[in-house]
PDB file of N, CA and C in Angstrom:
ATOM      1  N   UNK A   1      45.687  74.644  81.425  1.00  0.00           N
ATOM      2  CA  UNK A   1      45.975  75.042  82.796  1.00  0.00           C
ATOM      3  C   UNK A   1      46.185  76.558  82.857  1.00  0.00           C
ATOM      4  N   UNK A   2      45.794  77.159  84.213  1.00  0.00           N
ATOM      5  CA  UNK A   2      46.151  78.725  83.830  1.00  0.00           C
ATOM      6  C   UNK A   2      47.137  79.373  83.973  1.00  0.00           C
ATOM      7  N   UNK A   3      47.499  80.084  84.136  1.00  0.00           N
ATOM      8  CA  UNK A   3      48.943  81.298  84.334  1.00  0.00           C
ATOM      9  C   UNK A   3      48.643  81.043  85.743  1.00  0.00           C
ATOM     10  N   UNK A   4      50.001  81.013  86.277  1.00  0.00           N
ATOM     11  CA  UNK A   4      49.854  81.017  88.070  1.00  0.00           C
ATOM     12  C   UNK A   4      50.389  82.301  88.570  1.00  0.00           C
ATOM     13  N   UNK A   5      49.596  82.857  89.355  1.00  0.00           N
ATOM     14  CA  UNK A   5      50.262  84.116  89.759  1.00  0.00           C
ATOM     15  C   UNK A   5      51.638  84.439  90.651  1.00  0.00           C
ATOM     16  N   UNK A   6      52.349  85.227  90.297  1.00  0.00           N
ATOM     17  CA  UNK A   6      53.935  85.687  91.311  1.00  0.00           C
ATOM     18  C   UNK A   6      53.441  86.110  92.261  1.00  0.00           C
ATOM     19  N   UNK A   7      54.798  85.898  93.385  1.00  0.00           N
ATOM     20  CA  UNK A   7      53.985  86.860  94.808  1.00  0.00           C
ATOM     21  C   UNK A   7      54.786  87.706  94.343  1.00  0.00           C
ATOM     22  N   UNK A   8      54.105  89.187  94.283  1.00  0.00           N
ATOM     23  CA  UNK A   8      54.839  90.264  94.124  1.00  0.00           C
ATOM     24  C   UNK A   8      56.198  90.686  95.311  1.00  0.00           C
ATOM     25  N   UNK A   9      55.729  90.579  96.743  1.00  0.00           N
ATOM     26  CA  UNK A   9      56.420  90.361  97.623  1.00  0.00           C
ATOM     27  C   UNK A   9      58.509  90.080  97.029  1.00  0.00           C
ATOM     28  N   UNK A  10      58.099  88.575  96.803  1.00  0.00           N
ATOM     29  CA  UNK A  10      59.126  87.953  96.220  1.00  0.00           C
ATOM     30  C   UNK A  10      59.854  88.024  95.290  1.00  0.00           C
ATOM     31  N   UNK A  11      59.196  88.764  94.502  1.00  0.00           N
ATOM     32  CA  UNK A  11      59.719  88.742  92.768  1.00  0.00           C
ATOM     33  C   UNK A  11      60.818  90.233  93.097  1.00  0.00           C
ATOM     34  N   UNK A  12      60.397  90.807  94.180  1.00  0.00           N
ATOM     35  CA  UNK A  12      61.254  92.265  94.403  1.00  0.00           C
ATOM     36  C   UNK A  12      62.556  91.722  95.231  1.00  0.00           C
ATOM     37  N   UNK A  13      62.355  90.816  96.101  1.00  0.00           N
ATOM     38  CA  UNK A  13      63.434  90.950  96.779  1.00  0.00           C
ATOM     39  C   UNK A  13      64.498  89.712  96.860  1.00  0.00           C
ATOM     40  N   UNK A  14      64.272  88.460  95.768  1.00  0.00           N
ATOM     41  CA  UNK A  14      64.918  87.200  95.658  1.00  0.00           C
ATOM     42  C   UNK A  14      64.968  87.423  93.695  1.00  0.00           C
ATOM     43  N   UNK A  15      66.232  86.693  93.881  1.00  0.00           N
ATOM     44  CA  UNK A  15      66.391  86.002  92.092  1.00  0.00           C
ATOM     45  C   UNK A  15      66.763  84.951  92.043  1.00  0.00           C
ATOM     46  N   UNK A  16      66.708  84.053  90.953  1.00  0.00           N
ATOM     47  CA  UNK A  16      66.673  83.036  90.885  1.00  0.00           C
ATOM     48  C   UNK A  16      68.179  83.063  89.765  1.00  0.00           C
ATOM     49  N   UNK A  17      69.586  82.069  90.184  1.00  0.00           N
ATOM     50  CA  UNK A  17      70.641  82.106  89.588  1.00  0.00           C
ATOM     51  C   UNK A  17      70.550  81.359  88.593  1.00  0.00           C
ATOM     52  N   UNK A  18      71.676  81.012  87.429  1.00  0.00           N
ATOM     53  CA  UNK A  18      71.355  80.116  87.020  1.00  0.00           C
ATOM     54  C   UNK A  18      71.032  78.857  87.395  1.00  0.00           C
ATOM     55  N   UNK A  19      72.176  78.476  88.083  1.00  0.00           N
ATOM     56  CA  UNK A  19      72.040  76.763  89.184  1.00  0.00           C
ATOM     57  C   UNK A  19      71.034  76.998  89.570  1.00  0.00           C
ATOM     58  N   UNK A  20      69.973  77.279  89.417  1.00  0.00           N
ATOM     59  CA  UNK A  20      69.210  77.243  90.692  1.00  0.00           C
ATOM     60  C   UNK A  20      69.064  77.908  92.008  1.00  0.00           C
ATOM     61  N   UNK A  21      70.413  78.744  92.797  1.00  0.00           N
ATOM     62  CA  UNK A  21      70.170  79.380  93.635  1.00  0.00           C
ATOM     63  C   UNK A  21      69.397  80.409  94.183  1.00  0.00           C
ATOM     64  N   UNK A  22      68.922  80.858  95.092  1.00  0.00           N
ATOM     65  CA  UNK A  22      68.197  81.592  95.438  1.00  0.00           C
ATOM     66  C   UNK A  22      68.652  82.977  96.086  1.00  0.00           C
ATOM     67  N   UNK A  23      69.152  83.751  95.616  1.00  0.00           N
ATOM     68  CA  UNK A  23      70.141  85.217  96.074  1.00  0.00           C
ATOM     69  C   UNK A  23      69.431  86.455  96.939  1.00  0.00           C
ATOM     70  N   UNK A  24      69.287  87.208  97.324  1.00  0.00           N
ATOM     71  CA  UNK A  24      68.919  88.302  97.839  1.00  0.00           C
ATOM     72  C   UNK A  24      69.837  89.095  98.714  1.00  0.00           C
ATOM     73  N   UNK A  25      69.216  90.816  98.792  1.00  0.00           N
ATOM     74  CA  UNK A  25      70.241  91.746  99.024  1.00  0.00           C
ATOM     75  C   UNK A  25      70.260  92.088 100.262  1.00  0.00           C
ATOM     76  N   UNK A  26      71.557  91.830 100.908  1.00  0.00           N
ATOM     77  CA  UNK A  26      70.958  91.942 102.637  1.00  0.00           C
ATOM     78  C   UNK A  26      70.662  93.083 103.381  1.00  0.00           C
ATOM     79  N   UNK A  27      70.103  93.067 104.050  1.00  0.00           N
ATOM     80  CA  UNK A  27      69.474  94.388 104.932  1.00  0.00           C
ATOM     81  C   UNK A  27      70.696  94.840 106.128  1.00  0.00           C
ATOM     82  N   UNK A  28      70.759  96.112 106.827  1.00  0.00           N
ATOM     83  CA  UNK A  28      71.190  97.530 107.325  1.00  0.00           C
ATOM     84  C   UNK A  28      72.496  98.256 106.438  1.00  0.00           C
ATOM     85  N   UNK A  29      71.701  98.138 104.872  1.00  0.00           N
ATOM     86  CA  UNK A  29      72.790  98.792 104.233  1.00  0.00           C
ATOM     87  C   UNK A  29      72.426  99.930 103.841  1.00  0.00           C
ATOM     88  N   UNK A  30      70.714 100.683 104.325  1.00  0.00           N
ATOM     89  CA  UNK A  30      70.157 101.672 103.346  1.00  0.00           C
ATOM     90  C   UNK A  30      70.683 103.269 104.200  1.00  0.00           C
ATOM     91  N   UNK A  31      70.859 102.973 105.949  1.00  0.00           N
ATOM     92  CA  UNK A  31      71.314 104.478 106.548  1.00  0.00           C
ATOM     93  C   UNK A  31      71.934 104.094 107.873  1.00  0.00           C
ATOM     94  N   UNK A  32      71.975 104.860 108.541  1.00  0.00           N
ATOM     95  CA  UNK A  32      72.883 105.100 109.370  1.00  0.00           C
ATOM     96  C   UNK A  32      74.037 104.235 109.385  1.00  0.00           C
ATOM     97  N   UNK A  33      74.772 104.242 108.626  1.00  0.00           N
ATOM     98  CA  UNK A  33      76.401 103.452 108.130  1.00  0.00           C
ATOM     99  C   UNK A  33      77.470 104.315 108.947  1.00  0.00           C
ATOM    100  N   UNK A  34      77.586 105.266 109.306  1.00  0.00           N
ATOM    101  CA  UNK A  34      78.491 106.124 109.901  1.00  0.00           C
ATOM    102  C   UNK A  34      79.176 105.233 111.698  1.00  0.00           C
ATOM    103  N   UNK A  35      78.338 104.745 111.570  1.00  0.00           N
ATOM    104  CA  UNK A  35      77.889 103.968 113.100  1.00  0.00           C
ATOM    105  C   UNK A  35      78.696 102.624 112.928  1.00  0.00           C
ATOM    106  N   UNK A  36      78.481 102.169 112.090  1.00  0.00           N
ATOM    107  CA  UNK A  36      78.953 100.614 111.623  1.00  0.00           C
ATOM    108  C   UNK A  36      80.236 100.765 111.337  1.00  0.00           C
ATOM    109  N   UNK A  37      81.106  99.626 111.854  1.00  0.00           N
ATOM    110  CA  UNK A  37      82.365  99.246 111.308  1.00  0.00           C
ATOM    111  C   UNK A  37      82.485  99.093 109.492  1.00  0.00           C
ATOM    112  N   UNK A  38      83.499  99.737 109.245  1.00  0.00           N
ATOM    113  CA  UNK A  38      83.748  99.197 107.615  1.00  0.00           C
ATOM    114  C   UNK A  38      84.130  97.892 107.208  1.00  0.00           C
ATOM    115  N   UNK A  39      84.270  96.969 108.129  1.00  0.00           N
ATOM    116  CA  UNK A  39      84.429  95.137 107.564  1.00  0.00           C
ATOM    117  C   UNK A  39      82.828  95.133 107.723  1.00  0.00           C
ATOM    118  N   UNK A  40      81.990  95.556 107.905  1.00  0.00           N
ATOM    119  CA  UNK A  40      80.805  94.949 108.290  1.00  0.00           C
ATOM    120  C   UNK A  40      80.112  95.695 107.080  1.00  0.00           C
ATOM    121  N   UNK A  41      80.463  96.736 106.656  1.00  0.00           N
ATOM    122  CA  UNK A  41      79.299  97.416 105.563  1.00  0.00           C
ATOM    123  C   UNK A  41      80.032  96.594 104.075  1.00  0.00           C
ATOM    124  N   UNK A  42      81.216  96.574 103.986  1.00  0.00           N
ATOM    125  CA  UNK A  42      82.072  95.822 102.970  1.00  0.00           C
ATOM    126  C   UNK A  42      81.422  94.574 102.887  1.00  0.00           C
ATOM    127  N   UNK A  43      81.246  93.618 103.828  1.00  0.00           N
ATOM    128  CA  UNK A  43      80.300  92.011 104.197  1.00  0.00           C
ATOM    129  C   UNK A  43      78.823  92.602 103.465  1.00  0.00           C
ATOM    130  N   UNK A  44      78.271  93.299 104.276  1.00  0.00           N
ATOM    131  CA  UNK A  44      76.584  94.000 103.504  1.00  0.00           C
ATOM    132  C   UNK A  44      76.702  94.233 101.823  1.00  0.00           C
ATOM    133  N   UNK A  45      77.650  94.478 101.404  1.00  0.00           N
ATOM    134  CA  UNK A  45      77.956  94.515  99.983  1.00  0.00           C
ATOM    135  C   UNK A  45      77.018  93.792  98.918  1.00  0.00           C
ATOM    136  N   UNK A  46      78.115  92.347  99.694  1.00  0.00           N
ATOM    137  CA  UNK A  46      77.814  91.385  98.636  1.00  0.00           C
ATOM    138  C   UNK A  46      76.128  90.858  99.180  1.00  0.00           C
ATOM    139  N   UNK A  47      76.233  89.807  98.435  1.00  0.00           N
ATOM    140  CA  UNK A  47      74.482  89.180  97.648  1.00  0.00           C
ATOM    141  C   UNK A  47      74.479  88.230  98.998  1.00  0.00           C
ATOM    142  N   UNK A  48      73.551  88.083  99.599  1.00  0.00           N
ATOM    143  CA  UNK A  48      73.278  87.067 100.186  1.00  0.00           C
ATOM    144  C   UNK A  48      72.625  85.485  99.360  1.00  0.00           C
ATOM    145  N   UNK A  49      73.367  84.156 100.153  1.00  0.00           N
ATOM    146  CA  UNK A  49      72.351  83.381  99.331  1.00  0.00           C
ATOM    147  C   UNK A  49      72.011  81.892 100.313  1.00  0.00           C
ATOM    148  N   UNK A  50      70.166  81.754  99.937  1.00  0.00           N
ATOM    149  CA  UNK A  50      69.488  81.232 100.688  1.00  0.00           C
ATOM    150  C   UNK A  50      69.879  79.763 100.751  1.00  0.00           C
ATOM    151  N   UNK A  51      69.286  79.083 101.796  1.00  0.00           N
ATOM    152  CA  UNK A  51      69.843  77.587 102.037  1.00  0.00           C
ATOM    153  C   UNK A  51      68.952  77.004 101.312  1.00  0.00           C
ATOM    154  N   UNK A  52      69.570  75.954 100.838  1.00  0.00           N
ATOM    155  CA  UNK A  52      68.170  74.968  99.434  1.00  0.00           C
ATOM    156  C   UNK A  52      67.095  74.804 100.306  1.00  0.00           C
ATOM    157  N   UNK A  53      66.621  74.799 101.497  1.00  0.00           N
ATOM    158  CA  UNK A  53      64.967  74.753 102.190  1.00  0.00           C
ATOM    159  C   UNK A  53      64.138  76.095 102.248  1.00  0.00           C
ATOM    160  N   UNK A  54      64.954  76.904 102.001  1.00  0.00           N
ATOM    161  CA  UNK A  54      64.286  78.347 102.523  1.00  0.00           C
ATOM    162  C   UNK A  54      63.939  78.631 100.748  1.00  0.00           C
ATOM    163  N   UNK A  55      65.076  78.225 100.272  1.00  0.00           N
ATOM    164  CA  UNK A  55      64.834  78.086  98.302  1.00  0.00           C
ATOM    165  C   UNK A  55      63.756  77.725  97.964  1.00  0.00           C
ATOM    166  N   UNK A  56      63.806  76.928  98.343  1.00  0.00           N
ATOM    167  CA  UNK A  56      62.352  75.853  97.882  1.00  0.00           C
ATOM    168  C   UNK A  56      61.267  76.676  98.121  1.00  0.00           C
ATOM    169  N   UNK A  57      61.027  76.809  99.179  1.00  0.00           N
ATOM    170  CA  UNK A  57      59.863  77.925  99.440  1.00  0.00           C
ATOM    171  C   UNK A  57      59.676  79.104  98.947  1.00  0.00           C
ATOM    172  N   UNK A  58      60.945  79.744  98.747  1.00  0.00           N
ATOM    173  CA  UNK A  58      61.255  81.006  97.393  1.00  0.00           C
ATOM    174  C   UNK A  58      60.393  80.702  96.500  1.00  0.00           C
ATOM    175  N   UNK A  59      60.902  79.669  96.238  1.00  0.00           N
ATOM    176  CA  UNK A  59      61.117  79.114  94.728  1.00  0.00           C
ATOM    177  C   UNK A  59      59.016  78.884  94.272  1.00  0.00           C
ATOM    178  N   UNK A  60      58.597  78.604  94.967  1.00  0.00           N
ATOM    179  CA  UNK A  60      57.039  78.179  95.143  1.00  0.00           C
ATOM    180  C   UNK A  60      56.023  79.353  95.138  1.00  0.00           C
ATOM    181  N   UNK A  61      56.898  80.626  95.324  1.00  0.00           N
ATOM    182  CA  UNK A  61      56.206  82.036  95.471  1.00  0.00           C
ATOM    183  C   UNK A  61      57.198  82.402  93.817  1.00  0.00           C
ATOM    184  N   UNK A  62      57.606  81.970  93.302  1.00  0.00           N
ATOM    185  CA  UNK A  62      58.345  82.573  92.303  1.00  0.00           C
ATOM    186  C   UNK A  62      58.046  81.417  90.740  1.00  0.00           C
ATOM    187  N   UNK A  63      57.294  81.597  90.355  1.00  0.00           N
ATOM    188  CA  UNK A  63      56.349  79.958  89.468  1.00  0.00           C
ATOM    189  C   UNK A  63      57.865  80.047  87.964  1.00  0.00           C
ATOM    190  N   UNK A  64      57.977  81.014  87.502  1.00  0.00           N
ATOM    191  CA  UNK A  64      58.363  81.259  85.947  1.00  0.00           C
ATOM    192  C   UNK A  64      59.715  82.006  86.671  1.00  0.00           C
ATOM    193  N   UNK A  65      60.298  81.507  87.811  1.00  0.00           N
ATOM    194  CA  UNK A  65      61.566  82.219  87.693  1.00  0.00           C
ATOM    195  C   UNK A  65      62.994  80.387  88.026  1.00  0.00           C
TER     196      UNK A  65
END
């Protein structure tokens, strides 16, 4: 059988945890922060993580992760 290809897309912006989860880094954390409340850039911090349906579909663009 052959090597199945990664979506490059995916492989940049999801990881795969150990359990199984599906993690990624959430977005309006790269500029204009001056604007934003500090409970809200503190929340942007941490890792976001996907619901097991949206996983699955991760998970199908991501073969060897």
């Amino acid at each position: 059988m052959p090597k199945l290809k990664t979506h490059s897309g995916a492989k940049k912006r999801f990881r795969v945890t150990a359990t199984g989860k599906v993690v990624y880094k959430k977005s309006g954390r790269s500029h204009l922060l001056s604007g934003k409340p500090q409970t809200r850039i503190r929340r942007l911090r941490k890792k976001g993580c996907l619901n097991p349906t949206m996983g699955k579909r991760v998970k199908s663009l991501l073969p060897y992760a």
